[in-house]
Protein backbone atom coordinates (compact mmCIF):
# COMPACT_ATOMS: atom_id res chain seq x y z
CA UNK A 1 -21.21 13.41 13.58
CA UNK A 2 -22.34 14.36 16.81
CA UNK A 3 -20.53 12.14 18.76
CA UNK A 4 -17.48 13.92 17.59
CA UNK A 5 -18.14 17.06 18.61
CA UNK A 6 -18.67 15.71 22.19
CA UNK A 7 -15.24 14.20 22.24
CA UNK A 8 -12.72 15.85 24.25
CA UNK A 9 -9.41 17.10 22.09
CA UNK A 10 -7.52 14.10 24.09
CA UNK A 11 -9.98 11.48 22.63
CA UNK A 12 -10.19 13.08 19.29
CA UNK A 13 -5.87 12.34 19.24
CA UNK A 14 -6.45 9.02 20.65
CA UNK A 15 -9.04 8.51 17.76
CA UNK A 16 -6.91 10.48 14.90
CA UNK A 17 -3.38 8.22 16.39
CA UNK A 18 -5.59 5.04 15.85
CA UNK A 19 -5.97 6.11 12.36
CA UNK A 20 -2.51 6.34 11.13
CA UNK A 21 -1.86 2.81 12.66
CA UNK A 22 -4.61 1.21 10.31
CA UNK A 23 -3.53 3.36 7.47
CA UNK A 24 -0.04 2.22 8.20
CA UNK A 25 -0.67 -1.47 8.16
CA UNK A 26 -2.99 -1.46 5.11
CA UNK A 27 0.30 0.17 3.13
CA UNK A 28 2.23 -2.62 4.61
CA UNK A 29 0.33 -5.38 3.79
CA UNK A 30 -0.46 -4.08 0.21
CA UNK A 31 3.58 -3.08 -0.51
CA UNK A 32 4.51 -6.74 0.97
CA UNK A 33 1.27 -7.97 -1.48
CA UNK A 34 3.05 -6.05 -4.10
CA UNK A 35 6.71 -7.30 -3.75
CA UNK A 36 5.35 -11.42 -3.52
CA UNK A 37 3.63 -10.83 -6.56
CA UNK A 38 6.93 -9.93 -8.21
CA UNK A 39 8.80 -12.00 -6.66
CA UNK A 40 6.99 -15.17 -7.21
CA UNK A 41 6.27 -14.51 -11.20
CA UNK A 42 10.34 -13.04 -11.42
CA UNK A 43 10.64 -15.23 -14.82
CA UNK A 44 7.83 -13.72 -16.42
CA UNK A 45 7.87 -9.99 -15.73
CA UNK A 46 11.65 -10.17 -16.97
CA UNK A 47 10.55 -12.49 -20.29
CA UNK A 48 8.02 -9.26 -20.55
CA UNK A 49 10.18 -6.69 -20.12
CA UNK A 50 12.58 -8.06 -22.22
CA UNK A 51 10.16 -7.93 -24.92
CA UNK A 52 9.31 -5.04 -24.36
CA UNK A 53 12.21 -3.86 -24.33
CA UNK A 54 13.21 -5.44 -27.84
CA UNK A 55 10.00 -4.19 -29.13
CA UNK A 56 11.14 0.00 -28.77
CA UNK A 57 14.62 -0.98 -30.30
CA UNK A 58 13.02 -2.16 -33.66
């Protein structure tokens, strides 16, 4: 922690701005993750839903 405290405000933006770009491609790569997933099983998750969904109508 005490290199941080002998970073200039400047560096500590640079540092925080470097953040939000590795934060913003991890939320990328797991939402594309997310939508392949779904995509590439499609005839399952309906087959479960369906049941599902016939399951709460009984």
């Amino acid at each position: 922690m005490d290199r941080f405290k002998e970073l200039s405000f400047e560096e500590m933006q640079e540092v925080d701005g470097g953040l939000v770009w590795v934060w913003g491609a991890i939320a990328v790569g797991l939402a594309t993750n997310f939508l392949y997933e779904v995509v590439n099983d499609w005839e399952n998750n309906v087959k479960a839903f369906n049941e599902g969904y016939e399951s709460f109508k009984k």
